[in-house]
N, C-alpha and C. Protein backbone atom coordinates (compact mmCIF):
# COMPACT_ATOMS: atom_id res chain seq x y z
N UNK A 1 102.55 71.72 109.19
CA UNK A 1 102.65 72.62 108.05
C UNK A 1 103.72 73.67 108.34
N UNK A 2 104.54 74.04 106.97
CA UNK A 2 105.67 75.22 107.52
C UNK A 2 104.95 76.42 107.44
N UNK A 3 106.07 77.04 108.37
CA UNK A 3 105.73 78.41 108.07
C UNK A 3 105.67 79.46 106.78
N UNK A 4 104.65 79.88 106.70
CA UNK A 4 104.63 80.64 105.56
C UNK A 4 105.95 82.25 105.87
N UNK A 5 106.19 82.33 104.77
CA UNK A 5 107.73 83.55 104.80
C UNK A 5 106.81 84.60 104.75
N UNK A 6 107.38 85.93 105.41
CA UNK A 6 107.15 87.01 104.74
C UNK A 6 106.23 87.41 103.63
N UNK A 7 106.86 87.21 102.33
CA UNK A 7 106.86 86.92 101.20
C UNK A 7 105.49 86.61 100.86
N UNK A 8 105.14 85.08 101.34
CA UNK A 8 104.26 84.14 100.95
C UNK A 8 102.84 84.68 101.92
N UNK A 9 102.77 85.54 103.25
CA UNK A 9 101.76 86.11 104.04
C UNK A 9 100.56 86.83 103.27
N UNK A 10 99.54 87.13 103.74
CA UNK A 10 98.59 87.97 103.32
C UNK A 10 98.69 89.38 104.15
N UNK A 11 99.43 89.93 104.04
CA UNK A 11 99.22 91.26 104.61
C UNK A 11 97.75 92.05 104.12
N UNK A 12 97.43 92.75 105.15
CA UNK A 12 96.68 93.79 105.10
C UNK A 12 97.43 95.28 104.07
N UNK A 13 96.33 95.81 103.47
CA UNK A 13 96.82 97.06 102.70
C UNK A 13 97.55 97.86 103.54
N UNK A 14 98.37 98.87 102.92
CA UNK A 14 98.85 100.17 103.57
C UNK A 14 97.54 101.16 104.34
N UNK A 15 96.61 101.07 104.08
CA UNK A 15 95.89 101.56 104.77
C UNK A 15 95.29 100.85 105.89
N UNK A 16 95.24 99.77 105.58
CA UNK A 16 94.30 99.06 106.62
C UNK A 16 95.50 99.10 108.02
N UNK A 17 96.93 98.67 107.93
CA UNK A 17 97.71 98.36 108.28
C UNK A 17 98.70 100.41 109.06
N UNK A 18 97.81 101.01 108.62
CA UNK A 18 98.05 102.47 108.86
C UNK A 18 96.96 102.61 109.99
N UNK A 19 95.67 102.32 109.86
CA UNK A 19 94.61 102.19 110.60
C UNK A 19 94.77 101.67 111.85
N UNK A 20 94.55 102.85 113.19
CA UNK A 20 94.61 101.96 114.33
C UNK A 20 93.17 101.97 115.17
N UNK A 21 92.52 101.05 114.79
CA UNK A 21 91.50 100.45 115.63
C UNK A 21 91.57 100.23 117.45
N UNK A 22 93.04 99.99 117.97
CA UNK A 22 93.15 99.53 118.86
C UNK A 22 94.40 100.59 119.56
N UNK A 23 93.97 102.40 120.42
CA UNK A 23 94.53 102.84 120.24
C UNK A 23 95.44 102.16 121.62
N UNK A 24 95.11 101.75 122.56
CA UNK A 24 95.31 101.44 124.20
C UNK A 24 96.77 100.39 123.73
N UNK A 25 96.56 99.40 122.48
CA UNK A 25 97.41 98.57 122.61
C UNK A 25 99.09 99.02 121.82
N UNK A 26 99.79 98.69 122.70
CA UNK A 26 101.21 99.22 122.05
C UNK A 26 101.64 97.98 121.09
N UNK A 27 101.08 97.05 121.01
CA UNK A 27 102.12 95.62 120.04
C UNK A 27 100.77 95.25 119.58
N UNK A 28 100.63 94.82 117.77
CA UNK A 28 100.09 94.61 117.22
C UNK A 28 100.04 92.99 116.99
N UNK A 29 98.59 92.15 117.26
CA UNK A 29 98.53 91.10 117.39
C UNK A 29 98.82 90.35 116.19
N UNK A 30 98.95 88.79 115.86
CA UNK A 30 99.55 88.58 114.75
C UNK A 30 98.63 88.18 113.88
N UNK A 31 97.08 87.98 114.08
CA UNK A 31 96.17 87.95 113.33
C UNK A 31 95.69 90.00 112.93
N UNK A 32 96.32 90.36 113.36
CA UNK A 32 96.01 91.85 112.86
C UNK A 32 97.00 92.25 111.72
N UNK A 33 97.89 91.76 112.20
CA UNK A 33 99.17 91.79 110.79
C UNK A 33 99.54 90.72 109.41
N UNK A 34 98.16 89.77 109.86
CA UNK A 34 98.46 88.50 108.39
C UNK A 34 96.58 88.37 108.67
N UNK A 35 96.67 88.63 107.26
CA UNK A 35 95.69 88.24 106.59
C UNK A 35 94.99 86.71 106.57
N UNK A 36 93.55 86.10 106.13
CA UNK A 36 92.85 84.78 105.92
C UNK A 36 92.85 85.18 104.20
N UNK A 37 92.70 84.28 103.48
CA UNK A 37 92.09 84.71 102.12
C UNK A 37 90.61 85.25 102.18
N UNK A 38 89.78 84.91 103.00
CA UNK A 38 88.17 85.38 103.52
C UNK A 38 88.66 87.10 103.91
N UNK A 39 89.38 87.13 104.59
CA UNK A 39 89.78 88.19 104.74
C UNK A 39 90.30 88.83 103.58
N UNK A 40 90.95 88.90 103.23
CA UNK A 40 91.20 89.57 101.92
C UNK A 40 90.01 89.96 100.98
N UNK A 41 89.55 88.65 100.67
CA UNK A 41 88.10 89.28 99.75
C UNK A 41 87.59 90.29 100.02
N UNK A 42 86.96 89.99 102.07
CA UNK A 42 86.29 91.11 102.23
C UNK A 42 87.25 92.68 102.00
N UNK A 43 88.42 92.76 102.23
CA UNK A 43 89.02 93.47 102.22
C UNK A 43 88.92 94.65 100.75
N UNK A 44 89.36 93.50 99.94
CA UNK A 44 89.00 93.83 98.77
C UNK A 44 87.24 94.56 97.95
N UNK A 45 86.26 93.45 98.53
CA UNK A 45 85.36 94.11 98.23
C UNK A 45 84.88 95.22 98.47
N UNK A 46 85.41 95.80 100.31
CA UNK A 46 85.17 97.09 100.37
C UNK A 46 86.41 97.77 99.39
N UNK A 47 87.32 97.76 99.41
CA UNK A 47 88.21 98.86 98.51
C UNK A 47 87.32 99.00 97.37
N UNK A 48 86.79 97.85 96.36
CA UNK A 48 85.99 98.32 95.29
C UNK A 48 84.80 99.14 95.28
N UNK A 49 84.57 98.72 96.41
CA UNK A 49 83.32 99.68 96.85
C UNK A 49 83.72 101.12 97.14
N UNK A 50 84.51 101.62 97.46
CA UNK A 50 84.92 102.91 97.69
C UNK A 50 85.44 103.10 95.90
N UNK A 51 86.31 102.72 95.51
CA UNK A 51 86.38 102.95 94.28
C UNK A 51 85.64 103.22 93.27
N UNK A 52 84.46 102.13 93.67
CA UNK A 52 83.50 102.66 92.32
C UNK A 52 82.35 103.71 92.50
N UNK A 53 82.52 103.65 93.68
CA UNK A 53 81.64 105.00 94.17
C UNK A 53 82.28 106.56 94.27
N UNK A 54 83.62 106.42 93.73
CA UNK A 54 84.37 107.81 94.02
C UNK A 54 84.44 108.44 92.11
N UNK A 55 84.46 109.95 92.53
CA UNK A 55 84.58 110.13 91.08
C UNK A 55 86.09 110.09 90.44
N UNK A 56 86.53 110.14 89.35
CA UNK A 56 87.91 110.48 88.93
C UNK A 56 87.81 111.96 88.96
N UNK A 57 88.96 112.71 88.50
CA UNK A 57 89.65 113.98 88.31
C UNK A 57 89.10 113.98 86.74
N UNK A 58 89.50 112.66 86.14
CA UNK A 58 89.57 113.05 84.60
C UNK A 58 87.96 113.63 83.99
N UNK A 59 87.08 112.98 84.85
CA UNK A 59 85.34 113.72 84.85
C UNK A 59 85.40 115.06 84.60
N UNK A 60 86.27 115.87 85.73
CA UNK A 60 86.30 117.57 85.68
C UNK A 60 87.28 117.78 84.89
N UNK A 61 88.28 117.67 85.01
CA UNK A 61 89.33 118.03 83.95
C UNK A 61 90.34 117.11 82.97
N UNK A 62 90.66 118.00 82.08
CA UNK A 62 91.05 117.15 81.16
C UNK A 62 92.84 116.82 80.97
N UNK A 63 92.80 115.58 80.87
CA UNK A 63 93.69 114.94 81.60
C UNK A 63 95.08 115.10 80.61
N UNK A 64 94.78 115.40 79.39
CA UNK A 64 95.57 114.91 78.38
C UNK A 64 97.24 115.61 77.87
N UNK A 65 97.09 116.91 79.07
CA UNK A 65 99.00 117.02 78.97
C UNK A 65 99.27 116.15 79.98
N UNK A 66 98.53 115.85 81.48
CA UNK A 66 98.88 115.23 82.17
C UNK A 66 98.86 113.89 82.26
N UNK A 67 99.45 113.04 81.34
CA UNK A 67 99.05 111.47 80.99
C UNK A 67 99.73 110.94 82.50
N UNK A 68 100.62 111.15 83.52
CA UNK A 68 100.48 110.07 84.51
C UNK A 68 100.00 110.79 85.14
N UNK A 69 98.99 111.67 85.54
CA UNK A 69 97.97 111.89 86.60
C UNK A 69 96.71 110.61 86.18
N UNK A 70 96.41 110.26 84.53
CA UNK A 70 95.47 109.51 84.68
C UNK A 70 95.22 108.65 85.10
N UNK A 71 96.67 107.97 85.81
CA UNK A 71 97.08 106.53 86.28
C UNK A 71 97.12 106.56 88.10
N UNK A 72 97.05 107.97 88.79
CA UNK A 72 97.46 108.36 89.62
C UNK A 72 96.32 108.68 90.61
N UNK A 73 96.68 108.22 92.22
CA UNK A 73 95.65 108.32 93.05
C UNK A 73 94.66 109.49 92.62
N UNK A 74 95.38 110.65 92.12
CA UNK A 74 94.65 111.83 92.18
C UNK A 74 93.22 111.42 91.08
N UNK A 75 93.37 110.54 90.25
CA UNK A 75 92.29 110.73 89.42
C UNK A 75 91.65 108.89 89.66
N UNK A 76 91.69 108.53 91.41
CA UNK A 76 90.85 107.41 91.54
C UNK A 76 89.39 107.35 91.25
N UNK A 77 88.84 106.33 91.10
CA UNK A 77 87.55 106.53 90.71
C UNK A 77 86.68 106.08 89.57
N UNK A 78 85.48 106.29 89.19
CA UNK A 78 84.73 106.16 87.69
C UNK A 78 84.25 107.54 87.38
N UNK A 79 84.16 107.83 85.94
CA UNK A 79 83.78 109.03 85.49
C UNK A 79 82.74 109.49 85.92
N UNK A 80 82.32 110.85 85.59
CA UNK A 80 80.96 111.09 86.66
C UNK A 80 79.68 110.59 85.70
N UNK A 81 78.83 110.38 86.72
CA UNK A 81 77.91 109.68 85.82
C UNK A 81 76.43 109.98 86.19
N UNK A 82 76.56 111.45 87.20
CA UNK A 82 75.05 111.63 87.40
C UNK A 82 74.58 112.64 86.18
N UNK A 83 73.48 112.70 85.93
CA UNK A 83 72.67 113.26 84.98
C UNK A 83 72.55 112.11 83.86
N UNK A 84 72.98 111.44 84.50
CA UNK A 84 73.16 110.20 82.83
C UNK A 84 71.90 108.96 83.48
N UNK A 85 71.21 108.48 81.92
CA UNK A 85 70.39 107.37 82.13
C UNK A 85 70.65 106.30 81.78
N UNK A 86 70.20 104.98 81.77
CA UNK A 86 70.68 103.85 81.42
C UNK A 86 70.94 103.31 80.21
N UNK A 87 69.71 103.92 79.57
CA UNK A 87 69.01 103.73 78.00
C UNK A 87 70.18 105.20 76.99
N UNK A 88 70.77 106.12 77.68
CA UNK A 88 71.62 107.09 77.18
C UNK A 88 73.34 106.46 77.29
N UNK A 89 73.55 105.51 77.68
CA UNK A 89 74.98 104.97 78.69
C UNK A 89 75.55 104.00 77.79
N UNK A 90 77.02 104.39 77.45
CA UNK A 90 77.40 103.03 76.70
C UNK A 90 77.97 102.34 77.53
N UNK A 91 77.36 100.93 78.04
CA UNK A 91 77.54 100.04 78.75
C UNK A 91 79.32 99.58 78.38
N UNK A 92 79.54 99.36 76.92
CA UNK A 92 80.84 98.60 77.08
C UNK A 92 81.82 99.39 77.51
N UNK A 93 81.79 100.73 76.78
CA UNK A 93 82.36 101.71 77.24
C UNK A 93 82.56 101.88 79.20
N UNK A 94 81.88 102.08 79.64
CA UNK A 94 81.64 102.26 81.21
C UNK A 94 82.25 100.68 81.86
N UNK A 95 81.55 99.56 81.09
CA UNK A 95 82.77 98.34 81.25
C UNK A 95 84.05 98.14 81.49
N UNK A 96 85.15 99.01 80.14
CA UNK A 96 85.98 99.32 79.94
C UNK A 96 86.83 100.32 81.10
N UNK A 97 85.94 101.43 81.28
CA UNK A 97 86.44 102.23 82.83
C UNK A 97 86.66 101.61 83.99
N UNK A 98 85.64 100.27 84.18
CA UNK A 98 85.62 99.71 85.14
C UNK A 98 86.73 98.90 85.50
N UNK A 99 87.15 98.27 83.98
CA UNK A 99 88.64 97.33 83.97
C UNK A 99 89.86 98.55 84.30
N UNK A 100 89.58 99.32 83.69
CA UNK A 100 90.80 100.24 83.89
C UNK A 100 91.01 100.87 84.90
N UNK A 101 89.95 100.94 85.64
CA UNK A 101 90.53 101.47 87.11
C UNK A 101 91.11 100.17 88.45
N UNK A 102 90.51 99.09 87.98
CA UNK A 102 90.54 98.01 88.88
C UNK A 102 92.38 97.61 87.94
N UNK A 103 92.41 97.76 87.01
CA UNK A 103 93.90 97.96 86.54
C UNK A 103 94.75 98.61 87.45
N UNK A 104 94.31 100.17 87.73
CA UNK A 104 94.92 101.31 87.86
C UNK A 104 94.97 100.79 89.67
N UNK A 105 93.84 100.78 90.01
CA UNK A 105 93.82 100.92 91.57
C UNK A 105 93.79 99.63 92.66
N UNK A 106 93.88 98.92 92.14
CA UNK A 106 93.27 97.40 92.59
C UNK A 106 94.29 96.05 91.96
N UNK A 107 95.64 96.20 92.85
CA UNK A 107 96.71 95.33 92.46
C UNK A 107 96.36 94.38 92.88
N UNK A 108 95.78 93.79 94.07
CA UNK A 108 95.55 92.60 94.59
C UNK A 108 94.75 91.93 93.42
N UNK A 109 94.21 92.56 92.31
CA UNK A 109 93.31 91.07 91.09
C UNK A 109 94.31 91.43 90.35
N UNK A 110 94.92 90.32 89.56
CA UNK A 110 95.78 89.85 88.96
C UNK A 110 95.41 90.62 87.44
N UNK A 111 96.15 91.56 86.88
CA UNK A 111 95.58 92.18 85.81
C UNK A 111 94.71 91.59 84.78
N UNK A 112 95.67 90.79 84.58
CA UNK A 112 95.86 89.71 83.16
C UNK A 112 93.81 88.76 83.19
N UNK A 113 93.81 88.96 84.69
CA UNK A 113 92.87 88.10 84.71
C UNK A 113 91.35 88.62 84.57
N UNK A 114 91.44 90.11 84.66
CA UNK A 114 90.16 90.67 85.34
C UNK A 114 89.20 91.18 83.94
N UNK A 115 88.11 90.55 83.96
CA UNK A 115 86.98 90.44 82.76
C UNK A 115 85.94 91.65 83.52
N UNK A 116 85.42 92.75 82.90
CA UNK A 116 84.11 93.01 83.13
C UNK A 116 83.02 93.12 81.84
N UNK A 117 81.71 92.61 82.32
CA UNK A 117 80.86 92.24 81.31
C UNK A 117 79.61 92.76 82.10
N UNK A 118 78.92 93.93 80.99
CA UNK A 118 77.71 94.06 81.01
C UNK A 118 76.49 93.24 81.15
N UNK A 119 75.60 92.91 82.32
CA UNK A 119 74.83 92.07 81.69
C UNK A 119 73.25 92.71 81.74
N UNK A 120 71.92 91.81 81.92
CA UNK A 120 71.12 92.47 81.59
C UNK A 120 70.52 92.54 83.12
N UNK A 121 69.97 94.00 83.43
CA UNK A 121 69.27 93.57 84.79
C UNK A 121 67.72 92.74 85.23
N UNK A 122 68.32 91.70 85.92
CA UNK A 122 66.75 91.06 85.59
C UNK A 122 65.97 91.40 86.99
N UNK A 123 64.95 90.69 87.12
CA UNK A 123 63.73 90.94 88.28
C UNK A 123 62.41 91.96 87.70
N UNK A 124 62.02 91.75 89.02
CA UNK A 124 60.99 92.73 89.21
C UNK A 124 61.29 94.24 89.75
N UNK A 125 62.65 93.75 91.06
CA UNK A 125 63.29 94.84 91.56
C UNK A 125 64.15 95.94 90.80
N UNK A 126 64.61 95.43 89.56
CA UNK A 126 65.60 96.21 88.90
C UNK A 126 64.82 97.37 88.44
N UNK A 127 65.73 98.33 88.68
CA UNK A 127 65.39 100.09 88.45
C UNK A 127 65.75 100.23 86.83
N UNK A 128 64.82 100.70 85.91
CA UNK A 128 65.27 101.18 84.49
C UNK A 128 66.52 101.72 84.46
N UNK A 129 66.62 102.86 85.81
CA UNK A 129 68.34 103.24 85.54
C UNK A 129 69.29 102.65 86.33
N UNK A 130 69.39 101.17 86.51
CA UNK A 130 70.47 100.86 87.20
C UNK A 130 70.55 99.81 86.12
N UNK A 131 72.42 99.87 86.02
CA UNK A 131 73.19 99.05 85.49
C UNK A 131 73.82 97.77 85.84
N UNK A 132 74.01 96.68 85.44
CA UNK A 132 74.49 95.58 86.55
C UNK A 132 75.58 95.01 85.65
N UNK A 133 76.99 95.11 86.12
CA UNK A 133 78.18 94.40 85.55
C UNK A 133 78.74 93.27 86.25
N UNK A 134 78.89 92.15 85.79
CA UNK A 134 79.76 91.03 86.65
C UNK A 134 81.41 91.45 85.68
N UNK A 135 82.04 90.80 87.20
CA UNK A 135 83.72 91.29 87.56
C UNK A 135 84.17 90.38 87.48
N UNK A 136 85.03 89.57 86.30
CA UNK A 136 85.62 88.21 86.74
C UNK A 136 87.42 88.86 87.02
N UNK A 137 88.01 88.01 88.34
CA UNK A 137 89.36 88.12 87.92
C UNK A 137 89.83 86.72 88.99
N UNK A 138 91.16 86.93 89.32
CA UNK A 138 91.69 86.10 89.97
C UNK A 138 92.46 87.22 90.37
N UNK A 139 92.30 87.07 92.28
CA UNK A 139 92.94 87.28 94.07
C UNK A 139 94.43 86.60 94.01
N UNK A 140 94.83 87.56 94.23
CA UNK A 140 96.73 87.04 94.75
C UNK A 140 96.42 86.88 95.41
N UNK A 141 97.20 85.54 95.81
CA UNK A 141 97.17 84.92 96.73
C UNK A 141 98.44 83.45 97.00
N UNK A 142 98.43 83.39 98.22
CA UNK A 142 99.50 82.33 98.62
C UNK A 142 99.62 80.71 98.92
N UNK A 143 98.80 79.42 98.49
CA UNK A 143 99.74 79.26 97.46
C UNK A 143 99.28 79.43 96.00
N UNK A 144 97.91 79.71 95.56
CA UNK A 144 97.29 79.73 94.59
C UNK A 144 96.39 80.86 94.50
N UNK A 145 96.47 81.91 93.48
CA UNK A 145 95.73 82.51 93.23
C UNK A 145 93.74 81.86 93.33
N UNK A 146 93.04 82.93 93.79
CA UNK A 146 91.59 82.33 94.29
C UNK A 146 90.66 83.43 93.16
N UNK A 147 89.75 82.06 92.47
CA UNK A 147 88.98 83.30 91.70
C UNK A 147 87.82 84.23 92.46
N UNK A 148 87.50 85.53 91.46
CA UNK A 148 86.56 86.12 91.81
C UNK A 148 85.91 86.65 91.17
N UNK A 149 84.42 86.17 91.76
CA UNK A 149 83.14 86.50 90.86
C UNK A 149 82.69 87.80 91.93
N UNK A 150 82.53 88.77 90.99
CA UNK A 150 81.70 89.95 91.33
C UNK A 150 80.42 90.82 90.88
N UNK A 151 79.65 91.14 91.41
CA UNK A 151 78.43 91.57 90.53
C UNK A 151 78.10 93.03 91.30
N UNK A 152 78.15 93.96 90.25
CA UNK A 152 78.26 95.17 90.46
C UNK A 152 76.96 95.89 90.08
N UNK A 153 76.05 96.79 91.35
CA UNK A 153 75.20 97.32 90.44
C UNK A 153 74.98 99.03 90.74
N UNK A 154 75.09 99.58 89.51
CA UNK A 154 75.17 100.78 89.20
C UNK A 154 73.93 101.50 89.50
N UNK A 155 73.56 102.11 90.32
CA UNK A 155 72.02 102.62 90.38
C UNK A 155 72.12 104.26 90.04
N UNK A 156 71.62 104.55 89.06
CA UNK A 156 72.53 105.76 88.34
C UNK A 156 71.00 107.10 89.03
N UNK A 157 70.05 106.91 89.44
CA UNK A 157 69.21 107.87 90.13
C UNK A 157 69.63 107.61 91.88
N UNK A 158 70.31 106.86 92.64
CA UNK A 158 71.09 107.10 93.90
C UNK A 158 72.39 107.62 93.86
N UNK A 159 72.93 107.34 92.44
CA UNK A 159 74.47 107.44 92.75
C UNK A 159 75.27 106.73 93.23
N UNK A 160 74.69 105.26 93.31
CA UNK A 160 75.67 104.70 94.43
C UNK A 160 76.22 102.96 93.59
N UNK A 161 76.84 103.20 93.79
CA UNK A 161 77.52 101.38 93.62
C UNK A 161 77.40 100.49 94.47
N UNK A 162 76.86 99.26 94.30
CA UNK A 162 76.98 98.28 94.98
C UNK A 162 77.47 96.97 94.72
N UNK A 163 78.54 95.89 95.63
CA UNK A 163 79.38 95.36 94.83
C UNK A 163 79.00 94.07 95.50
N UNK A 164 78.75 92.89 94.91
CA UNK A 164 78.23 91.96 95.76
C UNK A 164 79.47 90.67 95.46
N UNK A 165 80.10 90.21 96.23
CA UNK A 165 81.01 88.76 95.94
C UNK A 165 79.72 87.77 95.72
N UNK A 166 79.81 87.10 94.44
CA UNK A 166 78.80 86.14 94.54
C UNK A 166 78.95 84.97 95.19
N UNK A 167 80.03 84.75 95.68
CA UNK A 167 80.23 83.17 96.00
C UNK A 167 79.80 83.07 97.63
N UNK A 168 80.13 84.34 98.08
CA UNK A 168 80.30 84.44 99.44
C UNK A 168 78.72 85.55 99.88
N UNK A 169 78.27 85.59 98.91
CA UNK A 169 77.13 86.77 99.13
C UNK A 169 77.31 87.83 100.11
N UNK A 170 78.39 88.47 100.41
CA UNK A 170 79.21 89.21 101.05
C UNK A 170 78.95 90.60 100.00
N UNK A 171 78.27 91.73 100.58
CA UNK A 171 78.08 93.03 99.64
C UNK A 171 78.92 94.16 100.35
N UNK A 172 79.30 95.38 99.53
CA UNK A 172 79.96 96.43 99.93
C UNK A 172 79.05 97.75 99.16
């Protein structure tokens, strides 16, 4: 098999790739500098996980002389959403935030591709105030983009997001 170019590699993010885990070593190994697609996912699923657990700027202030701050690290995140209940929450709406930040912050899913859909929470375990959205998009990737199923659940009395890859049952 040839070598994959530059180009065609899975690099690690600017952060991950900023990150030194290994302070003793002076030369960076070459599985530390190219990515697996397994790798990536996970990669990815934690970034969403920090994302959907962070608030935006636009929550506290209002964004609207500043239209590219709304696009801008400074306002990463989902709107704030404590004091709010499930049965009070417009799901498509909060859907909609969800696409738009994974727009805004999250280049590795292919824009064009990325679906979020409310669904209903089922079990015995599900909390009245937690929300559960599946994430469809498609992973850049080299030689074929790889899809991804995600299932997101909003637990709006912890505060916390949790993001599960379904294929790989891999959570963040």
């Amino acid at each position: 098999m040839a070598e994959l170019t530059s180009k065609e590699r899975l690099q690690p993010s600017l952060l991950d790739r900023l990150t030194d885990e290994d302070t003793q070593a002076t030369q960076e190994s070459r599985d530390k500098r190219v990515l697996s697609m397994r790798g990536l996912r996970k990669a990815v699923l934690r970034d969403l996980g920090w994302l959907l657990n962070s608030t935006s700027l636009g929550s506290f202030r209002d964004l609207a002389d500043h239209p590219l701050t709304a696009q801008s690290a400074l306002n990463f995140g989902l709107p704030d959403l404590s004091g709010k209940t499930a049965a009070g929450l417009d799901r498509e709406e909060l859907g909609r935030r969800i696409r738009q930040a994974i727009w805004d912050f999250e280049p590795r899913i292919l824009r064009d591709s990325v679906r979020v859909e409310a669904i209903a929470s089922a079990g015995a375990a599900a909390s009245p105030n937690q929300v559960t959205f599946e994430i469809h998009g498609e992973l850049w990737g080299q030689p074929l983009p790889e899809r991804l199923y995600l299932k997101t659940e909003l637990d709006l009395e912890a505060g916390e997001v949790k993001v599960f890859d379904i294929e790989s049952r891999d959570s963040r």
